[in-house]
C-alpha atoms as a PDB file:
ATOM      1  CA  UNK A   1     100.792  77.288 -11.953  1.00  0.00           C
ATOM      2  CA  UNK A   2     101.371  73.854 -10.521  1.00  0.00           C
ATOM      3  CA  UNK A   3      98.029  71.109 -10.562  1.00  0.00           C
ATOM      4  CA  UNK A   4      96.549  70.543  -6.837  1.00  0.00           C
ATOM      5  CA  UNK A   5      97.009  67.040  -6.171  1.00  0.00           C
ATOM      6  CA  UNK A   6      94.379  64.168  -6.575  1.00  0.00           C
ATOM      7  CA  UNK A   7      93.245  63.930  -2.995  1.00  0.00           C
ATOM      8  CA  UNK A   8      91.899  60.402  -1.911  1.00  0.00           C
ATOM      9  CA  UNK A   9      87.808  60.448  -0.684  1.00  0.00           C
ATOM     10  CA  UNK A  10      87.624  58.402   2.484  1.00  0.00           C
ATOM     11  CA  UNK A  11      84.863  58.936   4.775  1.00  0.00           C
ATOM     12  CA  UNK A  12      85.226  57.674   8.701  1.00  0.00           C
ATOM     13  CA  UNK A  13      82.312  56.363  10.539  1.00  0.00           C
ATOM     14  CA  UNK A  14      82.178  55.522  14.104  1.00  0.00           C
ATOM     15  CA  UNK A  15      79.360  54.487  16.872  1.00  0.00           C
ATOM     16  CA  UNK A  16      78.652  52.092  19.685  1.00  0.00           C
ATOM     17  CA  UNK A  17      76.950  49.076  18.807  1.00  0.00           C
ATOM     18  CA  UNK A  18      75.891  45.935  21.181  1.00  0.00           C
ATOM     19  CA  UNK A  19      77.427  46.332  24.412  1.00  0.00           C
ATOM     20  CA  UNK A  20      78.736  49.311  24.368  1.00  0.00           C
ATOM     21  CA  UNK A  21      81.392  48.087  21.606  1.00  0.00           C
ATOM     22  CA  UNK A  22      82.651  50.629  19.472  1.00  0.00           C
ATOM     23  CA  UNK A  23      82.824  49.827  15.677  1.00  0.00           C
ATOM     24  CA  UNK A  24      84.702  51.375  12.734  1.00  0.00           C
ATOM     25  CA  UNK A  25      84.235  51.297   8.988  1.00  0.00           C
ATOM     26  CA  UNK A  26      85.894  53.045   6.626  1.00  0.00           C
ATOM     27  CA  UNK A  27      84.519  54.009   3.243  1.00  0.00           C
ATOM     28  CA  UNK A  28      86.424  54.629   0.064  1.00  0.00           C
ATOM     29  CA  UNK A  29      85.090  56.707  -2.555  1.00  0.00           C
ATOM     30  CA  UNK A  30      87.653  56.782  -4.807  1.00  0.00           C
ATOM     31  CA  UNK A  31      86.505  54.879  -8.259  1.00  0.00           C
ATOM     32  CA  UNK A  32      89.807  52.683  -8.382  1.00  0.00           C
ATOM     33  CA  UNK A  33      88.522  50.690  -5.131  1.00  0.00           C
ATOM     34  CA  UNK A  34      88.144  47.503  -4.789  1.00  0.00           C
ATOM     35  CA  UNK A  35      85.311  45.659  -3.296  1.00  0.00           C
ATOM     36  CA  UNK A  36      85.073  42.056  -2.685  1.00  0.00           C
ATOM     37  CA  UNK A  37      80.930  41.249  -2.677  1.00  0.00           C
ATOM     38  CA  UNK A  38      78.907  38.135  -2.800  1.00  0.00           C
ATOM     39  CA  UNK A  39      76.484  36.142  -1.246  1.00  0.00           C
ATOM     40  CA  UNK A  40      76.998  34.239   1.927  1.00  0.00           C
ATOM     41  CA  UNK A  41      76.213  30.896   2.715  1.00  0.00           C
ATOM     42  CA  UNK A  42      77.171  28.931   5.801  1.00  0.00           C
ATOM     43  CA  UNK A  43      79.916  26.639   5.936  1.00  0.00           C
ATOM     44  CA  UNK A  44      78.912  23.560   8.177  1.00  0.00           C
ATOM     45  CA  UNK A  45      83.205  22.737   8.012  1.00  0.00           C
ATOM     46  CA  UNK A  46      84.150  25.478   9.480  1.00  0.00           C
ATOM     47  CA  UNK A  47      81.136  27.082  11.456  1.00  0.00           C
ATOM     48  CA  UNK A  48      80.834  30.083   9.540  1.00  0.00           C
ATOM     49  CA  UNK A  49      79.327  32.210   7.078  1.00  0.00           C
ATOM     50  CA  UNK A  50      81.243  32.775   3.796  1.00  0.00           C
ATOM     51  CA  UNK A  51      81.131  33.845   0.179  1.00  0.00           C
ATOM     52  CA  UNK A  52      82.936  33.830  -2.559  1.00  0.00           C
ATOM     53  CA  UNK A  53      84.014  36.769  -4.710  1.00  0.00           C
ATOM     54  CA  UNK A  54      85.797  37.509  -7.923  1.00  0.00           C
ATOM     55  CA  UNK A  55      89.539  39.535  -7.414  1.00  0.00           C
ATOM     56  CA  UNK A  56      90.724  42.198  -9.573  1.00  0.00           C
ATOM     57  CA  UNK A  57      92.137  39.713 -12.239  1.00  0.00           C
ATOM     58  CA  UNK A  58      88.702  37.606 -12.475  1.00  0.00           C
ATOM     59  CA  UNK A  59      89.855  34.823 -10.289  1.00  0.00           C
ATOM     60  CA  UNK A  60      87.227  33.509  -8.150  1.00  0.00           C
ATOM     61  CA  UNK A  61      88.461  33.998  -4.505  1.00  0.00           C
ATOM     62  CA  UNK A  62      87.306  31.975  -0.868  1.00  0.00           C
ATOM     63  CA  UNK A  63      86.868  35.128   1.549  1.00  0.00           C
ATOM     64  CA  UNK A  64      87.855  32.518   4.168  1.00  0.00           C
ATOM     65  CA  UNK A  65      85.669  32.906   6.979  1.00  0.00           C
ATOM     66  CA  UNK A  66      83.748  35.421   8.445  1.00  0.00           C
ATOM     67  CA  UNK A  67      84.954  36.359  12.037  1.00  0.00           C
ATOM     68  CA  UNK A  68      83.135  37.841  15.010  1.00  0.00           C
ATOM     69  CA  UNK A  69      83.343  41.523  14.781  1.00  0.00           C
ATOM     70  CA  UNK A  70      83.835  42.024  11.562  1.00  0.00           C
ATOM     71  CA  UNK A  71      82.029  44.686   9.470  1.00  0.00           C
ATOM     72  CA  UNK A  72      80.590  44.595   6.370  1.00  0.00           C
ATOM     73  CA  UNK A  73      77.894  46.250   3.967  1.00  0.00           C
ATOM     74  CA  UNK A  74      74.831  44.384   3.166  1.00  0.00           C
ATOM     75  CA  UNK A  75      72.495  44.384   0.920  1.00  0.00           C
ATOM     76  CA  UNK A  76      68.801  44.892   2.575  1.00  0.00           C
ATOM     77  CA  UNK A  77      65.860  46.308   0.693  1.00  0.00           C
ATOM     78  CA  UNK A  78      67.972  47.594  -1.990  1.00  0.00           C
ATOM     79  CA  UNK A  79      70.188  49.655   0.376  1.00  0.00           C
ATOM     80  CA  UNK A  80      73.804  48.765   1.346  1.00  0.00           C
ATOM     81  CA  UNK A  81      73.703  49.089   5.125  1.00  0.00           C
ATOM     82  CA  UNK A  82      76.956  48.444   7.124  1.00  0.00           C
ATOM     83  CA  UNK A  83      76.742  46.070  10.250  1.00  0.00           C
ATOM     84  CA  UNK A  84      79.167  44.099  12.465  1.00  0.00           C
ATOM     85  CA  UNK A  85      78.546  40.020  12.974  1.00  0.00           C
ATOM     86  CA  UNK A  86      78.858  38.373  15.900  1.00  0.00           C
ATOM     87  CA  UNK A  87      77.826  35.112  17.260  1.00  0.00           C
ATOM     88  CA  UNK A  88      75.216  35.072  20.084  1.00  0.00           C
ATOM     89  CA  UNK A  89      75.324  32.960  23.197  1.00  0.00           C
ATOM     90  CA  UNK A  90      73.159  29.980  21.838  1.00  0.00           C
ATOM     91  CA  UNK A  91      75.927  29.896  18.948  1.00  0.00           C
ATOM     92  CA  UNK A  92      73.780  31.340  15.880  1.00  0.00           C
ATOM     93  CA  UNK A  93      75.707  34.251  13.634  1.00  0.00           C
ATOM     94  CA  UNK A  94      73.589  37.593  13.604  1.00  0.00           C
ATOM     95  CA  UNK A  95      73.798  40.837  12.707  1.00  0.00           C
ATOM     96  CA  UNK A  96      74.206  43.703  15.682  1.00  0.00           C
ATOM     97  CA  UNK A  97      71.061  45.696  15.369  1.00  0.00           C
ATOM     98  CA  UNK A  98      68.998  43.518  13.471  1.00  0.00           C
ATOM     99  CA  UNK A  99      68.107  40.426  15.408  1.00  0.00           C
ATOM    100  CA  UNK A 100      66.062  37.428  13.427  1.00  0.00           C
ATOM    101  CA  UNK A 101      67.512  38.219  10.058  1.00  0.00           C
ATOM    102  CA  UNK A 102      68.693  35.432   8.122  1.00  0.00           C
ATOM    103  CA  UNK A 103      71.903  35.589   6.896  1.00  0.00           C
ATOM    104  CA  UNK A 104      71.855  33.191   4.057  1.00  0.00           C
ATOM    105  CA  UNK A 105      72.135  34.461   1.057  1.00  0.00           C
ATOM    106  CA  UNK A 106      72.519  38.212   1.748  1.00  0.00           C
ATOM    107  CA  UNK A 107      74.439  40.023  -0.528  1.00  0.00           C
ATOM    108  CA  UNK A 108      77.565  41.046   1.050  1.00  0.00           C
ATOM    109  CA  UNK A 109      80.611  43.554   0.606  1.00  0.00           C
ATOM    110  CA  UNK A 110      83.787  44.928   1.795  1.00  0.00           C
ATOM    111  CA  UNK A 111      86.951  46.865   0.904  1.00  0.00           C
END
């Protein structure tokens, strides 16, 4: 009898968010995944929010820049809650959904 194959556990999500913007996030499940996760910080250089996170070999690794729209999981009340960050009007970063929370050093992560 031949072995079912090792199916791969990704979950879709999908909602509207702000103005009527749709956003996606995937989530893997499978225990091979890789997550890059760690704290932001702003970077006055380049106008953003950034943090740094260890690869797959150990290096330490610049995540570059995070961009409007984006989604990512972060860490609030001991929960890892996905949102999408965008950049209001008067030119401060935010989080859709959850307006006056500082974004400093929040634990972040993403596939």
């Amino acid at each position: 009898m031949k072995k079912p194959e090792k199916y791969k556990k990704i979950y879709y999500f999908s909602r509207k968010q702000g103005k009527n913007t749709p956003y996606y996030m995937r989530i893997n499940l499978e225990e091979d995944c890789f997550m890059k996760q760690g704290t932001l910080f702003y970077d006055r250089e380049s106008g953003r929010y950034n943090f740094f996170y260890t690869d797959g070999d150990g290096d330490r690794r610049d995540y570059g820049g995070i961009h409007c729209g984006e989604v990512f999981e972060f860490m609030l009340n001991g929960v890892w809650v996905p949102a999408r960050v965008e950049m209001g009007d008067d030119r401060k970063w935010y989080l859709v959904g959850m307006p006056g929370l500082t974004l400093d050093g929040l634990e972040v992560r993403q596939e």
